[in-house]
N, C-alpha and C. Protein backbone atom coordinates (compact mmCIF):
# COMPACT_ATOMS: atom_id res chain seq x y z
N UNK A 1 88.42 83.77 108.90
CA UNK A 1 88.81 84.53 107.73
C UNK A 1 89.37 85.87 108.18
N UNK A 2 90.56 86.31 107.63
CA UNK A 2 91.21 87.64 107.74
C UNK A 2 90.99 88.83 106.83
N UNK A 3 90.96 89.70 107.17
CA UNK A 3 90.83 91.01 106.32
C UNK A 3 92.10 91.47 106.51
N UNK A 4 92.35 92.09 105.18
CA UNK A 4 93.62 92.80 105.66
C UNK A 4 93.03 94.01 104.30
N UNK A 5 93.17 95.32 105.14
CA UNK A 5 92.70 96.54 104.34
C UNK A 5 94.63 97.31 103.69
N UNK A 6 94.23 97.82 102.56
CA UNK A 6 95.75 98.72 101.71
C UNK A 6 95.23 100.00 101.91
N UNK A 7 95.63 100.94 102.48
CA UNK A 7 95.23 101.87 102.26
C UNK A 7 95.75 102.71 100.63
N UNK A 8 94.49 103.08 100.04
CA UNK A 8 94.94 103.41 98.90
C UNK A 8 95.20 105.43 99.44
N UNK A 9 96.08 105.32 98.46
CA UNK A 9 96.92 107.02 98.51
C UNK A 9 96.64 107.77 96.97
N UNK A 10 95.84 108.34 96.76
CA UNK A 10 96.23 109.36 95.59
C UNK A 10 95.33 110.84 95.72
N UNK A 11 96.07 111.73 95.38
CA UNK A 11 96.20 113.19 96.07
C UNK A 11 96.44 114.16 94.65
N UNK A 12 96.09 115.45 94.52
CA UNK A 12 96.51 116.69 93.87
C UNK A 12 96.63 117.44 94.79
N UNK A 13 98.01 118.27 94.40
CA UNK A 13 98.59 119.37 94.34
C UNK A 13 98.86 120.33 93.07
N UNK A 14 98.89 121.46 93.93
CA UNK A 14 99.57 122.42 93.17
C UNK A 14 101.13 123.26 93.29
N UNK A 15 101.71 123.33 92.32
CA UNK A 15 103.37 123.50 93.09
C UNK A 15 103.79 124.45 91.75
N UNK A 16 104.55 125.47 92.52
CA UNK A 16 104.82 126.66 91.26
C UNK A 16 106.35 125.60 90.39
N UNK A 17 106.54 125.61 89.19
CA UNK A 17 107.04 124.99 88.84
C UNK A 17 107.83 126.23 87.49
N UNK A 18 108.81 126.38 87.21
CA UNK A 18 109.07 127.18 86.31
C UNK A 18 108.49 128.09 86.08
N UNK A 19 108.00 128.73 87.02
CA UNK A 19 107.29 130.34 87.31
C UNK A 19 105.93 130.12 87.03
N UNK A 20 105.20 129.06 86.96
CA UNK A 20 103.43 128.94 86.77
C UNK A 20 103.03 127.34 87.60
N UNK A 21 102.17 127.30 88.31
CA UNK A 21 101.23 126.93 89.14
C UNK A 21 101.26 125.30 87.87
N UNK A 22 101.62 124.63 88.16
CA UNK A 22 100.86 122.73 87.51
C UNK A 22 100.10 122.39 88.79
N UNK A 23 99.30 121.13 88.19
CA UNK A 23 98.62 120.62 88.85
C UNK A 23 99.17 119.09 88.80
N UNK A 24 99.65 118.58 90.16
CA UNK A 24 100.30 117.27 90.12
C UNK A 24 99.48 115.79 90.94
N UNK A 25 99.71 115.09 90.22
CA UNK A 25 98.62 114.28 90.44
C UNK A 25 99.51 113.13 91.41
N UNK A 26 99.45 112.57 92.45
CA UNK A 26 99.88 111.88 93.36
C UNK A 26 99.39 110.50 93.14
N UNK A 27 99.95 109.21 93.37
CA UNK A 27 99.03 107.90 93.19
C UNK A 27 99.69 106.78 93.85
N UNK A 28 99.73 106.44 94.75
CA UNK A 28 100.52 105.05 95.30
C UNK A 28 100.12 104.20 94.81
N UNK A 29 100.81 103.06 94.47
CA UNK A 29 100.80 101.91 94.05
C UNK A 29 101.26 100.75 94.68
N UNK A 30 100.09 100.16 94.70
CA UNK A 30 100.07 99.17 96.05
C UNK A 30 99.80 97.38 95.36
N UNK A 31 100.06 97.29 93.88
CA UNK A 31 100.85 96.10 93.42
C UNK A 31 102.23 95.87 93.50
N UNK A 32 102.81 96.43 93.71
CA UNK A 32 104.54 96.65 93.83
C UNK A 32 104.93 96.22 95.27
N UNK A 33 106.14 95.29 95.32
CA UNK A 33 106.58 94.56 95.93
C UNK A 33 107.14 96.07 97.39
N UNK A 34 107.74 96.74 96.68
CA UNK A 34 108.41 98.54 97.13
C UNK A 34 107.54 99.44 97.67
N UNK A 35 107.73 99.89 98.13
CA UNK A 35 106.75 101.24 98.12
C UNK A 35 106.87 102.06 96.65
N UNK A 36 106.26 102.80 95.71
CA UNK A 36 106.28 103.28 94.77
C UNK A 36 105.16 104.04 95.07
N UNK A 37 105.42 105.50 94.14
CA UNK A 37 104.12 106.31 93.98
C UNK A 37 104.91 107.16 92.53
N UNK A 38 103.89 107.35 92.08
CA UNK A 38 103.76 107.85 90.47
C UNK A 38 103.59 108.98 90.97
N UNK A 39 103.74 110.29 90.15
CA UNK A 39 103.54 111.82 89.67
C UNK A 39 103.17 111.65 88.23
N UNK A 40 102.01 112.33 87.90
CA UNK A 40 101.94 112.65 86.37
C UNK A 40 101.52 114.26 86.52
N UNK A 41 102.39 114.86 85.73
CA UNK A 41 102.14 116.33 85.57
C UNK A 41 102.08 116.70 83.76
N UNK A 42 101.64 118.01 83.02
CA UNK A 42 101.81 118.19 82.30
C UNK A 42 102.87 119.72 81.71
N UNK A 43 103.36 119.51 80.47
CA UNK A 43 104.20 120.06 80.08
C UNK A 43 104.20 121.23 79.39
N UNK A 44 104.58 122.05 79.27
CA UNK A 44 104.03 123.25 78.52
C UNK A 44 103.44 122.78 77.21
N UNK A 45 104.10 121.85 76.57
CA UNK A 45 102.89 121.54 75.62
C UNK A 45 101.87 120.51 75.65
N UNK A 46 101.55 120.24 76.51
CA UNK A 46 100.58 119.72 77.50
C UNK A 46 100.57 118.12 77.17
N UNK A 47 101.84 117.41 76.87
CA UNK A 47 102.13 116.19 77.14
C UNK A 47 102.26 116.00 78.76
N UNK A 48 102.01 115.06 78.82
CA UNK A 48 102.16 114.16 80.45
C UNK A 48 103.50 113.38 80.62
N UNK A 49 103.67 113.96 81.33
CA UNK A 49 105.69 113.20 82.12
C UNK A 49 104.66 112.52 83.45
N UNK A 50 105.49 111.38 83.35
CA UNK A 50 105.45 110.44 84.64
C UNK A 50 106.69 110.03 85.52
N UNK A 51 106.63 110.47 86.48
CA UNK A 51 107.67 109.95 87.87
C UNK A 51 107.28 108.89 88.26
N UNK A 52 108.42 108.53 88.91
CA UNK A 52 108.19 107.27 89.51
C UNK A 52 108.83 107.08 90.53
N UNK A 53 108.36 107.45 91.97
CA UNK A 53 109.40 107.70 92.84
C UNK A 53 109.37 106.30 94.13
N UNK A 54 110.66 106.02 94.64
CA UNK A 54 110.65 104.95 95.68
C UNK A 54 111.31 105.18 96.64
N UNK A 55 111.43 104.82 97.62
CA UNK A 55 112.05 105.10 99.24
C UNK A 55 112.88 103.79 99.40
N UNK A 56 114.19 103.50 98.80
CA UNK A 56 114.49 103.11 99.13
C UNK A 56 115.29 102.96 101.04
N UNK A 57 115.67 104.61 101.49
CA UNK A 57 116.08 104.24 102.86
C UNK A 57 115.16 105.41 103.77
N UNK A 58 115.46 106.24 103.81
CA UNK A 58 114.21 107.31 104.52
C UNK A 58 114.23 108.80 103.82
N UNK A 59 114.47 108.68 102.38
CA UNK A 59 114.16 109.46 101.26
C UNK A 59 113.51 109.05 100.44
N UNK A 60 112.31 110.09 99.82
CA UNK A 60 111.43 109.41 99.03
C UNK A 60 112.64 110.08 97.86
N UNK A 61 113.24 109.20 96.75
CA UNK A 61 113.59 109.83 95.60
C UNK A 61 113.38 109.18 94.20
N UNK A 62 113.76 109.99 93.66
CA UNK A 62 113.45 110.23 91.37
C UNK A 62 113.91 108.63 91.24
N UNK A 63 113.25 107.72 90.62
CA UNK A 63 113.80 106.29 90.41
C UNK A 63 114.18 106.99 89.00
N UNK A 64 115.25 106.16 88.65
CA UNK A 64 115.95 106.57 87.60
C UNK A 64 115.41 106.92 85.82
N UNK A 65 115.13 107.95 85.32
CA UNK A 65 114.66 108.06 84.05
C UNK A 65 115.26 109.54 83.79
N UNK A 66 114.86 109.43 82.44
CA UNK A 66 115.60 111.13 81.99
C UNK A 66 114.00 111.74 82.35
N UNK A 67 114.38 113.39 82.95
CA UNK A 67 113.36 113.72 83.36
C UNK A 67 113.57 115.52 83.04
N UNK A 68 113.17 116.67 82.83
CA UNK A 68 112.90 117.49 82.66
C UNK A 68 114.00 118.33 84.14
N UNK A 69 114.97 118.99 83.65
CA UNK A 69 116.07 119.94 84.81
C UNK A 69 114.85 120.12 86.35
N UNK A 70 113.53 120.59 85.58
CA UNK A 70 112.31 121.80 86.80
C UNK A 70 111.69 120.74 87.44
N UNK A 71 111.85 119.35 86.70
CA UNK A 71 111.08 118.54 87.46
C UNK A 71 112.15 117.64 88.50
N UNK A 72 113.57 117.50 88.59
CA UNK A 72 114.46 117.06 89.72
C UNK A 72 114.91 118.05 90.53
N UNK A 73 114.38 119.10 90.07
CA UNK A 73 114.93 120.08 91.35
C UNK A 73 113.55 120.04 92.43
N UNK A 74 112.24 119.76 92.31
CA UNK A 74 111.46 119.70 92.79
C UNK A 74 111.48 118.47 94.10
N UNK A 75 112.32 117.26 93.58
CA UNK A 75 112.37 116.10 94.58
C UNK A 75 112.33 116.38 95.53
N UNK A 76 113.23 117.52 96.52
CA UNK A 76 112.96 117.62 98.13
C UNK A 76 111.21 118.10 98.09
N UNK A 77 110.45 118.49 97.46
CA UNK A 77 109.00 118.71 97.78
C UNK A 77 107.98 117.77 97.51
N UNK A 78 108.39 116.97 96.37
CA UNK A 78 107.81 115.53 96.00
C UNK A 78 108.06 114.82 97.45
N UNK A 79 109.31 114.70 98.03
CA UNK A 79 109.63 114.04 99.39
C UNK A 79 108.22 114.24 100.51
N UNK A 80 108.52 115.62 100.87
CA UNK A 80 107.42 116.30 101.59
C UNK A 80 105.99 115.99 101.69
N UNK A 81 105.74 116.05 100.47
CA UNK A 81 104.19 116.14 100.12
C UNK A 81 103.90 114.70 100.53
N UNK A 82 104.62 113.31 99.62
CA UNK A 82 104.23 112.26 99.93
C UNK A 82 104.38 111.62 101.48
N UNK A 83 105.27 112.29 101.98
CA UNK A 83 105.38 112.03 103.62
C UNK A 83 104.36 112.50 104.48
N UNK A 84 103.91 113.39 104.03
CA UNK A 84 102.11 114.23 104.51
C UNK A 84 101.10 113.15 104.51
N UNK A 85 100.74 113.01 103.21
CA UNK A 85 100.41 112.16 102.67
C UNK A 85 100.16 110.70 103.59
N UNK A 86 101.36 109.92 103.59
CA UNK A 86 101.27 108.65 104.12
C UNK A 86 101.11 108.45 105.49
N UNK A 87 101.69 109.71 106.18
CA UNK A 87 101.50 109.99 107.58
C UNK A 87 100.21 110.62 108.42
N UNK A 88 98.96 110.71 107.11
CA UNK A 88 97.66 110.94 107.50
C UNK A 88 97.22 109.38 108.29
């Protein structure tokens, strides 16, 4: 009999975002055929936006949705963080 272990990934940060500190919630998802990892952050009026980001070649980037101007300028640090991250 084989074992085979997933390492599960999910992480908070904090990242100044439109001049105040969010708290972003990190989560790999390890049903998906892709690599995928979710972001859920909240909004000044404290709804929850969800990312959904994938690597397709050796960039982690924004899979396609309409998303908030403060939250795609952030992608080169979303990149970062999750490359920390997977490379523990």
């Amino acid at each position: 009999m084989q074992i085979h272990f997933i390492k599960n990934v999910q992480f908070t940060k904090l990242i100044k975002a439109e001049g105040r500190l969010r708290e972003f919630n990190f989560r790999k998802i390890n049903s998906s055929a892709e690599l995928v990892f979710t972001i859920d952050v909240s909004d000044d009026r404290g709804n929850r936006i969800m990312i959904r980001m994938h690597k397709p070649a050796n960039l982690w980037t924004i899979m396609p949705q309409v998303l908030p101007a403060w939250l795609t300028q952030l992608e080169p640090t979303f990149h970062q963080l999750i490359e920390e991250a997977v490379n523990e």
